[in-house]
Protein backbone atom coordinates (compact mmCIF):
# COMPACT_ATOMS: atom_id res chain seq x y z
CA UNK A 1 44.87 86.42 -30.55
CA UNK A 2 43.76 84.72 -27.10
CA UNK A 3 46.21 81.85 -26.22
CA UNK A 4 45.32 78.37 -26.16
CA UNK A 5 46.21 75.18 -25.43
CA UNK A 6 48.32 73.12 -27.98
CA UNK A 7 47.30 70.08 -26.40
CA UNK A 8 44.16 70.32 -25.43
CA UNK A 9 42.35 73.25 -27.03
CA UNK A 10 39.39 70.78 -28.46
CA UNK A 11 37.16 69.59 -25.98
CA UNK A 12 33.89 67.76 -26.13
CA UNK A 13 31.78 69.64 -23.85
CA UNK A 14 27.83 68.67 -22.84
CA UNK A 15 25.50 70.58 -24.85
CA UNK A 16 22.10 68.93 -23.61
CA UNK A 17 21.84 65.28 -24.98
CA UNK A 18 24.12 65.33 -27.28
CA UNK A 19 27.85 66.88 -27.08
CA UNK A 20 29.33 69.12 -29.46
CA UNK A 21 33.37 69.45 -30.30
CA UNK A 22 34.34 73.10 -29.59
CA UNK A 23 37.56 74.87 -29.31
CA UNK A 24 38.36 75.47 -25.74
CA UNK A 25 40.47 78.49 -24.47
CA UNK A 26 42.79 78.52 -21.21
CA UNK A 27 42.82 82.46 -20.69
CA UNK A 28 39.63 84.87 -21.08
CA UNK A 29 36.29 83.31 -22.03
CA UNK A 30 36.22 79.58 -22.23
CA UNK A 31 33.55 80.00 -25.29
CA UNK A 32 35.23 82.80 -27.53
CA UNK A 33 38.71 83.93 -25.47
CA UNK A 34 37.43 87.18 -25.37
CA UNK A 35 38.11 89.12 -21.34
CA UNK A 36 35.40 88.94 -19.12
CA UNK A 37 33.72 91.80 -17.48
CA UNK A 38 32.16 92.33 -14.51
CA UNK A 39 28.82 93.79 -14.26
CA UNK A 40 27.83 95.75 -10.88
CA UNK A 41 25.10 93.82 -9.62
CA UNK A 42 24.17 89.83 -10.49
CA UNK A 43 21.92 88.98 -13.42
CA UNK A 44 20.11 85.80 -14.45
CA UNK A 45 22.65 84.02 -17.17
CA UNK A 46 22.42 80.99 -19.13
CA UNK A 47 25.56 78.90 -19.22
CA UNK A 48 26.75 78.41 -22.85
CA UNK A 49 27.96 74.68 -21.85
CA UNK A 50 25.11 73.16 -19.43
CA UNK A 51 22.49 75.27 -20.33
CA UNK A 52 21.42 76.49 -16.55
CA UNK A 53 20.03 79.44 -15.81
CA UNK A 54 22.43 81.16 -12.41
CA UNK A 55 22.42 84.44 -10.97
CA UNK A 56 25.90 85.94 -12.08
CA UNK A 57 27.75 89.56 -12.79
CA UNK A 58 30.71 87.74 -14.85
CA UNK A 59 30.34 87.86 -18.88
CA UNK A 60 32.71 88.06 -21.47
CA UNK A 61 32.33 90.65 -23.78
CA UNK A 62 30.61 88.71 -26.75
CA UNK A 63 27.95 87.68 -23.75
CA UNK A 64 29.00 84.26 -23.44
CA UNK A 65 28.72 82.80 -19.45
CA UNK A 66 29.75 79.74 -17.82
CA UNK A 67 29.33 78.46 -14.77
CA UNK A 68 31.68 77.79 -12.23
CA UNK A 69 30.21 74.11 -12.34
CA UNK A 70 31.54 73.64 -15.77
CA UNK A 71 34.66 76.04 -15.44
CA UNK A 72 35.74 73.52 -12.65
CA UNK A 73 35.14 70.39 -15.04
CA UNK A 74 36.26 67.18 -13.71
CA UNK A 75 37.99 67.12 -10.32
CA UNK A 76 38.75 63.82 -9.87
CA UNK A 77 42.16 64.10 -11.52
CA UNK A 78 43.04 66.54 -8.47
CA UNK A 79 42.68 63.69 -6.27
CA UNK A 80 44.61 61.28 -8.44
CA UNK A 81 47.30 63.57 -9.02
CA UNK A 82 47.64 64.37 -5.09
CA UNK A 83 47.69 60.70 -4.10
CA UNK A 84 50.28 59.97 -6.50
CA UNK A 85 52.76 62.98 -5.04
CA UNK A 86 55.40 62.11 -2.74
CA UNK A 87 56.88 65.89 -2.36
CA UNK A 88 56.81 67.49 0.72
CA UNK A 89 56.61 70.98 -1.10
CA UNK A 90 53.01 71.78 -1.63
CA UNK A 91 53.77 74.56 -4.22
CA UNK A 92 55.49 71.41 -6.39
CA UNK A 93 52.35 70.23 -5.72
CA UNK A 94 50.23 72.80 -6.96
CA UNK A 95 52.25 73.55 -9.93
CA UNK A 96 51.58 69.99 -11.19
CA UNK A 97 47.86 70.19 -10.32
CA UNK A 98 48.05 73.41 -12.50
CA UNK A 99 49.70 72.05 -15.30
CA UNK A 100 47.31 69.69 -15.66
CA UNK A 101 45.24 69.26 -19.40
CA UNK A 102 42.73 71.19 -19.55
CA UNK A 103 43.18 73.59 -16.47
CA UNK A 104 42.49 77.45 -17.37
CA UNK A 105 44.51 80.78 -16.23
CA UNK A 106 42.30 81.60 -13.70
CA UNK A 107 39.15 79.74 -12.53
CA UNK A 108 37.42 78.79 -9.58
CA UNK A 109 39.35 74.72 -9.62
CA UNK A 110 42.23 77.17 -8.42
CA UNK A 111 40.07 77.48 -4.78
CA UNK A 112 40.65 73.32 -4.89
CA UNK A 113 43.90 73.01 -6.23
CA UNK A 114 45.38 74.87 -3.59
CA UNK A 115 43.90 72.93 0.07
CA UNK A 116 44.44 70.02 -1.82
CA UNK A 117 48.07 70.55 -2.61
CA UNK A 118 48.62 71.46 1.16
CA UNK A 119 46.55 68.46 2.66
CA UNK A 120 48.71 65.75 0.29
CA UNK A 121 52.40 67.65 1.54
CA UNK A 122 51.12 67.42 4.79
CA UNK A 123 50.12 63.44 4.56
CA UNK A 124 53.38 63.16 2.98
CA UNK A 125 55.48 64.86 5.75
CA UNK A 126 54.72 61.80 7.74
CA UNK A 127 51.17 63.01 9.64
CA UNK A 128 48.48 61.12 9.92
CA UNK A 129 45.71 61.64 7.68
CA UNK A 130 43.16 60.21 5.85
CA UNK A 131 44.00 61.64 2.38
CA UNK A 132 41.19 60.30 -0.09
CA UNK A 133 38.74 61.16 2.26
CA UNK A 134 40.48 64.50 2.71
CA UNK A 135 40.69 65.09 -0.69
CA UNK A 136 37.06 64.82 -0.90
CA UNK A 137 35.58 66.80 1.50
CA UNK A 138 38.17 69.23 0.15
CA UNK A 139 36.92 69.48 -3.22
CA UNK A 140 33.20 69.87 -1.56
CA UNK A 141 33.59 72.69 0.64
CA UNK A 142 36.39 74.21 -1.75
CA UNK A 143 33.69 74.08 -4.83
CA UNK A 144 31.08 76.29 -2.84
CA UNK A 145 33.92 79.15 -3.08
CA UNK A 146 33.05 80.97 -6.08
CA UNK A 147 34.41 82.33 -9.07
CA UNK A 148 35.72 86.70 -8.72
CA UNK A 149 34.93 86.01 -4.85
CA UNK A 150 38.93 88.14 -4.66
CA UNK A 151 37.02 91.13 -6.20
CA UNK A 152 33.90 90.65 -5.05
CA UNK A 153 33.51 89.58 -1.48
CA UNK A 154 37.54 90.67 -0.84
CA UNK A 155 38.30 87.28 0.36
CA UNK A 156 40.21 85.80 -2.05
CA UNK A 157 39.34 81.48 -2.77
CA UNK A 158 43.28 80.88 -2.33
CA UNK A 159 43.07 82.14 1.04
CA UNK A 160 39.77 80.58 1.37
CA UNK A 161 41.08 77.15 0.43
CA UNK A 162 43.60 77.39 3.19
CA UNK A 163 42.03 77.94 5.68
CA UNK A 164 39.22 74.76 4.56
CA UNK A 165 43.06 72.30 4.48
CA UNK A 166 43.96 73.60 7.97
CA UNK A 167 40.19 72.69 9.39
CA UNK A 168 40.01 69.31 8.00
CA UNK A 169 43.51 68.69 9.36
CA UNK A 170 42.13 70.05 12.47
CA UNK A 171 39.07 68.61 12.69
CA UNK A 172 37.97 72.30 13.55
CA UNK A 173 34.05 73.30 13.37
CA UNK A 174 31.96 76.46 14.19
CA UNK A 175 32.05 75.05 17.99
CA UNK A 176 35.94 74.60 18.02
CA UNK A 177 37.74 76.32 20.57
CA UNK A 178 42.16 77.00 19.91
CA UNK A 179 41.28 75.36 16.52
CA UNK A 180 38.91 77.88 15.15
CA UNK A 181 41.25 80.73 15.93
CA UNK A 182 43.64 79.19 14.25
CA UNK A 183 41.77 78.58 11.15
CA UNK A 184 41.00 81.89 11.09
CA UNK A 185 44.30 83.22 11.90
CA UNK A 186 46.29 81.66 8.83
CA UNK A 187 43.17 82.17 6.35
CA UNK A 188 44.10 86.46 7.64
CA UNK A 189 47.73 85.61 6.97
CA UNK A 190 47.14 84.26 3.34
CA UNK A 191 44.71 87.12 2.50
CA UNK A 192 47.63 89.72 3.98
CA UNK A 193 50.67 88.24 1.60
CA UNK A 194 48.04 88.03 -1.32
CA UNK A 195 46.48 91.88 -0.66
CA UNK A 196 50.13 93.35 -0.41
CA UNK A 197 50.25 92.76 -4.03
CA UNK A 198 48.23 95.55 -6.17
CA UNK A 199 45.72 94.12 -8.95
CA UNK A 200 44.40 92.80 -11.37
CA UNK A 201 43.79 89.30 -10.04
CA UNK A 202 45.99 86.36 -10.98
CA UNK A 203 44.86 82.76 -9.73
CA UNK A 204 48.82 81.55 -9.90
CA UNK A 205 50.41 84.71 -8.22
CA UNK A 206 47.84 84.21 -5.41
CA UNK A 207 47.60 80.60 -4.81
CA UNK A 208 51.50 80.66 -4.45
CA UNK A 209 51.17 83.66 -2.34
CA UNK A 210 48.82 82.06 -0.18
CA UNK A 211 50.81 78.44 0.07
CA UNK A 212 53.70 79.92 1.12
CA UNK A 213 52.15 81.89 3.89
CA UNK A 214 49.81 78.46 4.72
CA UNK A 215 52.44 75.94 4.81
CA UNK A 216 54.78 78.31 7.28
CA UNK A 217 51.68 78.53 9.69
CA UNK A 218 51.11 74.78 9.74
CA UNK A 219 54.68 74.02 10.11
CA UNK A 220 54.84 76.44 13.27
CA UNK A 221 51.29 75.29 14.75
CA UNK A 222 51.10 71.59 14.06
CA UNK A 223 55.02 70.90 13.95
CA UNK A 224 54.05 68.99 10.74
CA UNK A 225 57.48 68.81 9.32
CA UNK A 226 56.30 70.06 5.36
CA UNK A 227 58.68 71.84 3.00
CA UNK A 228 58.08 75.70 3.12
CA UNK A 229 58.33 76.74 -0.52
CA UNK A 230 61.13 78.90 -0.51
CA UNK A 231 61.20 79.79 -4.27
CA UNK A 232 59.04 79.25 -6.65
CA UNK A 233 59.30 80.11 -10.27
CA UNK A 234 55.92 80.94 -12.37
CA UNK A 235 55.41 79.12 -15.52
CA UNK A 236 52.32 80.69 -16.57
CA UNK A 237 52.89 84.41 -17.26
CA UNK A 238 52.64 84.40 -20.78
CA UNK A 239 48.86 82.90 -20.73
CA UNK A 240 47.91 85.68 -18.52
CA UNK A 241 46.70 88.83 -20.16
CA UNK A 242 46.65 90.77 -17.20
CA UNK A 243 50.26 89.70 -15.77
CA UNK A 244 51.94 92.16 -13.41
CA UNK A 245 55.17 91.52 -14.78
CA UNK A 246 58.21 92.12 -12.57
CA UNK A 247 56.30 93.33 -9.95
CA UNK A 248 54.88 89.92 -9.51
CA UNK A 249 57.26 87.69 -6.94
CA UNK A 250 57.33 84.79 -8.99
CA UNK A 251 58.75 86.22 -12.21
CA UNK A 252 61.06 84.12 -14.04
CA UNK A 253 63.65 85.90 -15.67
CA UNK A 254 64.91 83.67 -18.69
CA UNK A 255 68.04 81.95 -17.68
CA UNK A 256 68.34 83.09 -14.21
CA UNK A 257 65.22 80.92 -12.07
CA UNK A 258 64.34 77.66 -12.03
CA UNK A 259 61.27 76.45 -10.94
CA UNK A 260 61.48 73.87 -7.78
CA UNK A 261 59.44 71.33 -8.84
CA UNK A 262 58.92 67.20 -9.29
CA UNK A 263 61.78 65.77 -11.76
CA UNK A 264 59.42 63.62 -13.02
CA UNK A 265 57.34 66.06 -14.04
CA UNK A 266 59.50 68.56 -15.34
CA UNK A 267 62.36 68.46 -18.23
CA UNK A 268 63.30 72.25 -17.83
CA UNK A 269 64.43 73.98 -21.50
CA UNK A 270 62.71 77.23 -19.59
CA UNK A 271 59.40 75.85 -19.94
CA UNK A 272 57.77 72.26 -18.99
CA UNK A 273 57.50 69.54 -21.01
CA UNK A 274 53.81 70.65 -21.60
CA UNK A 275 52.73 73.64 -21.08
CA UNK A 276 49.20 75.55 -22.18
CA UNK A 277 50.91 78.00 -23.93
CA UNK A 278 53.56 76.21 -25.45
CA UNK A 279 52.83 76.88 -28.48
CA UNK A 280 54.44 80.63 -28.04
């Protein structure tokens, strides 16, 4: 049985001019929770949500697609949760950004969450920033990043999204000069710590893979004073399907982690107060 959300697993999704009530599922295929497949070569496909016709190689096995659009959904709760954050630690960050309703296993939001968490430690570490307007432009560039992009251009979004924090922070462009390098140089350093873990892919595993790498960069290049996650304790393994298990860094062995996170947000029992797969 795919797993679901116990909270949230009923959502009222577009369907032309009207909207219909469907059952919504956080792991697999939004539609049916079946596992996706990847086809060799892109196809025309009709989202089952907006109805849009994209070019695409990602199905589930019933034939269901959705677009990254609608995968994404709303992502103006990223930038309320991120202004509202006072940690220093951007994986505390991200882990509430992925806990919140409505957010799948894996997804392209994941190629947001992950800048976004790093731009709101770094504003508040004390640095100057702009943060809404931050927020923003991340969530622009960030949403251009698609879906598989790990698989299928070998540059995974987490990575991606990394490097897109440290250029806004920057102010770096395609003309930059010490700035572009640098940009460059930390998305490389993300993509290393996230490729020297074997597959399958697992949004979580590598946007904690790639925050940890990105925050120690910053902190050495901009002296910008942010936590540098030194453990972190996953909270999502038994949603994902295609978990590594121990071999995965973040493994929480019952008992013996705990998860750093916001005490506000968390009342550990050795799993949130809500959780998408609570329900186990």
């Amino acid at each position: 049985m795919p797993c679901r959300s116990s909270t949230s697993d009923v959502s009222m999704l577009k369907t032309g001019p009207t909207f219909q009530t469907m059952v919504e599922y956080v792991s697999g295929c939004m539609i049916c929770g079946r596992p996706l497949r990847y086809l060799e070569g892109q196809r025309p496909m009709t989202c089952s949500i907006c109805h849009k016709e994209f070019m695409s190689n990602a199905e589930c096995e019933a034939g269901h697609f959705v677009c990254d659009g609608c995968h994404r959904g709303d992502l103006s709760m990223i930038e309320a949760s991120c202004l509202a954050s006072t940690s220093l630690d951007p994986s505390v960050i991200l882990t509430d950004l992925m806990l919140l309703p409505g957010v799948h296993m894996h997804g392209p939001e994941h190629h947001v969450f992950v800048g976004s968490s790093i731009l709101a430690a770094y504003r508040n570490s004390g640095n100057d920033i702009d943060l809404p307007a931050a927020l923003r432009e991340m969530s622009r560039r960030g949403g251009q990043v698609p879906g598989g992009a790990c698989g299928l251009w070998g540059a995974c979004g987490a990575a991606i999204s990394c490097g897109i924090a440290f250029s806004i922070i920057t102010g770096s462009s395609p003309m930059s000069g010490e700035s572009w390098g640098q940009c460059n140089t930390l998305t490389s350093e993300c993509l290393a710590a996230i490729g020297s873990f074997a597959g399958p892919r697992c949004c979580k595993r590598d946007g904690y893979l790639a925050i940890i790498a990105a925050a120690k960069y910053i902190d050495d290049a901009l002296d910008a004073g942010m936590t540098v996650p030194s453990s972190v304790g996953c909270l999502f393994s038994a949603g994902n399907p295609q978990c590594i298990g121990e071999r995965c860094p973040f493994r929480i062995s019952r008992g013996r982690a705990r998860p750093r996170s916001s005490p506000s947000r968390w009342a550990w029992s050795g799993r949130p107060r809500w959780h998408p797969w609570s329900w186990r």
